[in-house]
N, C-alpha and C. Protein backbone atom coordinates (compact mmCIF):
# COMPACT_ATOMS: atom_id res chain seq x y z
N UNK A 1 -57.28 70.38 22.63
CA UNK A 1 -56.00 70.49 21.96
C UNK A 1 -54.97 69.65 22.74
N UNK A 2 -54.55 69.07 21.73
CA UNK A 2 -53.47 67.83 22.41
C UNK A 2 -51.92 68.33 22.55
N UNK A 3 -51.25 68.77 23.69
CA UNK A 3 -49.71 69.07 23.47
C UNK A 3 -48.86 68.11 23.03
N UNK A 4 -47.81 68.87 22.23
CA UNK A 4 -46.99 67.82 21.75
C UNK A 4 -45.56 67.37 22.67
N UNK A 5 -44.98 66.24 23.37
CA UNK A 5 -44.60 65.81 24.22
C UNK A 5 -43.30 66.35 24.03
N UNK A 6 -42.06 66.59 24.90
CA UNK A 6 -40.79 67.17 24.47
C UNK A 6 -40.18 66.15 24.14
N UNK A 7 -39.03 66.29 23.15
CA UNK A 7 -38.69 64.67 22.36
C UNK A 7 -36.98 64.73 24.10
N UNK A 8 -36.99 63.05 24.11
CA UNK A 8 -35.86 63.44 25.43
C UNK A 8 -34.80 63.14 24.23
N UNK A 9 -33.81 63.61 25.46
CA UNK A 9 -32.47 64.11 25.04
C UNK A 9 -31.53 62.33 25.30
N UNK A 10 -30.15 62.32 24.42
CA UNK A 10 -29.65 61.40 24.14
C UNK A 10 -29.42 60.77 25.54
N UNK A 11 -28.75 61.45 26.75
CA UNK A 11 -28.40 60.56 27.88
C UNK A 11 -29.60 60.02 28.55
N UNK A 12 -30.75 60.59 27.83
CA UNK A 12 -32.33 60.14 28.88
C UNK A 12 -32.94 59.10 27.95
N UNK A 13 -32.72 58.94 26.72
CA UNK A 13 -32.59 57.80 25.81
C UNK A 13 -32.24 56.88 26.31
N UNK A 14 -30.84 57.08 26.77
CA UNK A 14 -29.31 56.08 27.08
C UNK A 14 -30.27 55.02 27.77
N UNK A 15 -30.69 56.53 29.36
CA UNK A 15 -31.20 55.83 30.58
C UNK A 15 -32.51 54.91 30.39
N UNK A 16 -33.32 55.50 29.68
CA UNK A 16 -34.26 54.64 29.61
C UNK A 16 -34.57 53.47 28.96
N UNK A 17 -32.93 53.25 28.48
CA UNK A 17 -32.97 52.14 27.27
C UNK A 17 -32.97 50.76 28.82
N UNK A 18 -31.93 51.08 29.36
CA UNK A 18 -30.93 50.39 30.16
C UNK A 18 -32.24 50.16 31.71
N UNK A 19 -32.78 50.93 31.73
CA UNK A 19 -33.73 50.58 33.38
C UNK A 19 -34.87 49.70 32.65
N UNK A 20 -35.17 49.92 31.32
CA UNK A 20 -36.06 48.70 30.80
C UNK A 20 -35.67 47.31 30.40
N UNK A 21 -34.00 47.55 30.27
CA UNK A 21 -33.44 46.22 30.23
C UNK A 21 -33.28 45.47 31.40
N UNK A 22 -33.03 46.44 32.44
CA UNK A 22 -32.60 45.90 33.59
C UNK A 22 -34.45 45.00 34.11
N UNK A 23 -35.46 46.13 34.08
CA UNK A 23 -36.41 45.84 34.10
C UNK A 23 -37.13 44.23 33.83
N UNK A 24 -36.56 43.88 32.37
CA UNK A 24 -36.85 42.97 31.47
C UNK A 24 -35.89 41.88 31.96
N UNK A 25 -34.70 41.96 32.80
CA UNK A 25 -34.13 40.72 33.83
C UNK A 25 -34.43 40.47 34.24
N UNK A 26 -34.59 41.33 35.49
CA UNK A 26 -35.18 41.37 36.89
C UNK A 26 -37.10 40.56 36.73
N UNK A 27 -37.71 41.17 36.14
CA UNK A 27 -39.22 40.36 36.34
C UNK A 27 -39.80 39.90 34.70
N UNK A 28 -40.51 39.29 34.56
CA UNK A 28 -41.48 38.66 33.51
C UNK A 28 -42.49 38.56 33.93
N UNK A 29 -43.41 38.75 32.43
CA UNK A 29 -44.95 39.33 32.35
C UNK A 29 -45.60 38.12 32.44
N UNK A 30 -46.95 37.84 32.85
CA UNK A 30 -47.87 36.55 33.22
C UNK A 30 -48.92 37.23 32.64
N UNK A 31 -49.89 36.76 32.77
CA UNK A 31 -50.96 37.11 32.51
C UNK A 31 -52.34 36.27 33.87
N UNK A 32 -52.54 37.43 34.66
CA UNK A 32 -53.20 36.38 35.80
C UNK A 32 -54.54 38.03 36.20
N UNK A 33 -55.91 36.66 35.89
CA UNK A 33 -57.06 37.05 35.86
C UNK A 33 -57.45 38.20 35.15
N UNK A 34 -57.12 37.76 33.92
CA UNK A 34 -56.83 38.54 32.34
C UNK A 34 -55.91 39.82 32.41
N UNK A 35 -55.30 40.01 33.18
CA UNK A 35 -54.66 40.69 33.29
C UNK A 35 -53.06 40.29 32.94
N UNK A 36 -52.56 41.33 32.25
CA UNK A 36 -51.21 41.32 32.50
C UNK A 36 -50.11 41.62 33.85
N UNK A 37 -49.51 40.76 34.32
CA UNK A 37 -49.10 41.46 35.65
C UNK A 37 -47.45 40.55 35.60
N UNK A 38 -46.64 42.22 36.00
CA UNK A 38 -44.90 41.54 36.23
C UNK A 38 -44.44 40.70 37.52
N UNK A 39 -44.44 39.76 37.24
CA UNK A 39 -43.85 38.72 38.66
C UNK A 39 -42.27 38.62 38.43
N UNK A 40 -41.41 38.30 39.54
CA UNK A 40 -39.98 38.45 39.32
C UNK A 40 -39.50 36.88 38.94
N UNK A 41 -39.00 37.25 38.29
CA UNK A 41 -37.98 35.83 38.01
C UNK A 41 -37.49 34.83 38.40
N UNK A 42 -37.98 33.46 38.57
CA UNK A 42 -37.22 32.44 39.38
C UNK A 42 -35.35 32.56 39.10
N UNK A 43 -34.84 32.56 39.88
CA UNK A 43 -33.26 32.53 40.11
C UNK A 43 -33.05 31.45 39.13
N UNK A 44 -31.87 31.89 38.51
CA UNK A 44 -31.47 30.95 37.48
C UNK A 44 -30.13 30.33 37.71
N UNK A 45 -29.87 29.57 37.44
CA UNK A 45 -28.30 29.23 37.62
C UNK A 45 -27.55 28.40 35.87
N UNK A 46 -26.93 28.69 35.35
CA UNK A 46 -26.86 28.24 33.59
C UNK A 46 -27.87 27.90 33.24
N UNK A 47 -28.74 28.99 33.07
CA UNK A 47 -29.72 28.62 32.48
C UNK A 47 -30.78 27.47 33.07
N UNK A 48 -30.55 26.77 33.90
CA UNK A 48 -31.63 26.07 34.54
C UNK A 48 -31.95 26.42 35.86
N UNK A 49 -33.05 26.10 36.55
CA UNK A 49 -33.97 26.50 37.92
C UNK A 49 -33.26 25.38 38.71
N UNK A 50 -33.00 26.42 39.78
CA UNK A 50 -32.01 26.01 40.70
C UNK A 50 -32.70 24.33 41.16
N UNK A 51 -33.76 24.42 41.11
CA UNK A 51 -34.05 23.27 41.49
C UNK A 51 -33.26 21.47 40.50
N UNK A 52 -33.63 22.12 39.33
CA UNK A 52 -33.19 21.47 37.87
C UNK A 52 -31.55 21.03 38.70
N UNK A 53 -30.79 22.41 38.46
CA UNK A 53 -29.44 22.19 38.43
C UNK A 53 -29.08 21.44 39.92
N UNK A 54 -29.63 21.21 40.75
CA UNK A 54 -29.48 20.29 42.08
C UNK A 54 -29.68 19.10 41.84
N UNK A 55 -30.79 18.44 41.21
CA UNK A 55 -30.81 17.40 40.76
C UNK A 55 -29.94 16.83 40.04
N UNK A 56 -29.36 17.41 38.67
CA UNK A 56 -28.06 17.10 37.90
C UNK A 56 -26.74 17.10 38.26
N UNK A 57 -26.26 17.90 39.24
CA UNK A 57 -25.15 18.12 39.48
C UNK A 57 -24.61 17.16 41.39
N UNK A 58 -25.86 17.43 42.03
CA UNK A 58 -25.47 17.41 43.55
C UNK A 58 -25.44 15.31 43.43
N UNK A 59 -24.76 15.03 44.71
CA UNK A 59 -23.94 13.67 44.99
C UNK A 59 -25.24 12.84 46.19
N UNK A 60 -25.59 12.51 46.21
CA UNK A 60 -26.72 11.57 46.84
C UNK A 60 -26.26 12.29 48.94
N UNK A 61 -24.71 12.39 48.99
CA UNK A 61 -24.43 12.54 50.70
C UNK A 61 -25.01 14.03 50.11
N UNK A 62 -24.51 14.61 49.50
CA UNK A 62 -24.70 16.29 49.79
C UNK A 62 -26.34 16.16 49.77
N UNK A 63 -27.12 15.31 49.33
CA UNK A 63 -28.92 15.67 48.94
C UNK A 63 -29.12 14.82 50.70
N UNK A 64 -28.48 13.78 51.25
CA UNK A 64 -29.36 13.55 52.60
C UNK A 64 -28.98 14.53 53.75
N UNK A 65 -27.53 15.20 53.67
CA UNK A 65 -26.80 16.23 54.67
C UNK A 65 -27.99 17.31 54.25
N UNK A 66 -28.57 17.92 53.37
CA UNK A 66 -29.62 18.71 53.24
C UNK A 66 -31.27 18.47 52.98
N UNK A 67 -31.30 17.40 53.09
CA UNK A 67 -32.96 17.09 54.12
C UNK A 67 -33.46 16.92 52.24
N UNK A 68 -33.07 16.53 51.23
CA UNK A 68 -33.66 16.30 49.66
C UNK A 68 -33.63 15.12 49.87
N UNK A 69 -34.20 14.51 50.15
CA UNK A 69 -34.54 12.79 50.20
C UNK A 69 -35.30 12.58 48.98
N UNK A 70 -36.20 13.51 48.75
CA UNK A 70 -37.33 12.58 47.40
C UNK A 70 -36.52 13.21 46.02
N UNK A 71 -35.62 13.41 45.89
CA UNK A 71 -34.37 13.93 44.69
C UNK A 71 -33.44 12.57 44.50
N UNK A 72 -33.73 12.31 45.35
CA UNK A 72 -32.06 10.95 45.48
C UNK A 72 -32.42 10.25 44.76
N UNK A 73 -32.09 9.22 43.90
CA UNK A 73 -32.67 8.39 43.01
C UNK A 73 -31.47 6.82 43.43
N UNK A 74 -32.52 6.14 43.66
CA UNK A 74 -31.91 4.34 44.46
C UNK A 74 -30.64 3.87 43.01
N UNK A 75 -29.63 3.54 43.63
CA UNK A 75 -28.77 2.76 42.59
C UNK A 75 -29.05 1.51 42.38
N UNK A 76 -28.88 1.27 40.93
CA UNK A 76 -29.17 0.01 40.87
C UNK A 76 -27.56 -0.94 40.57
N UNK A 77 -27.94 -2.26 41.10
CA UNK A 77 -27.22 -2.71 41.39
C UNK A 77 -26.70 -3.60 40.30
């Protein structure tokens, strides 16, 4: 005989809406050695990987003052 589960109450609703959202920020699902498994999130910055947004935005002195040499791209003349 199977019991029937207690239905939760509105503020445990609320909560469990909100720790699965938070949940669903914080990490994303993969799938590694058929398995499903939650890995956390590369850091984002507008929407692109911090790496992305360094390349687009940063000035050739700020990429050699921080050791990105193979980012720099030669001007042409």
């Amino acid at each position: 005989m199977v019991k029937a589960q207690k239905k939760l109450s509105t503020p445990q609703k609320r909560a469990r809406r909100v720790a699965r959202a938070e949940r669903r920020m914080k990490y994303q699902v993969v799938f590694r050695n058929g398995k499903q498994v939650r890995i956390k999130r590369p850091p984002m910055i507008d929407g692109m990987t911090v790496d992305e947004f360094i390349s687009r935005s940063a000035d050739p002195v700020w990429l050699h003052q921080n050791e990105m040499w193979e980012i720099i791209q030669p001007e042409e003349n």
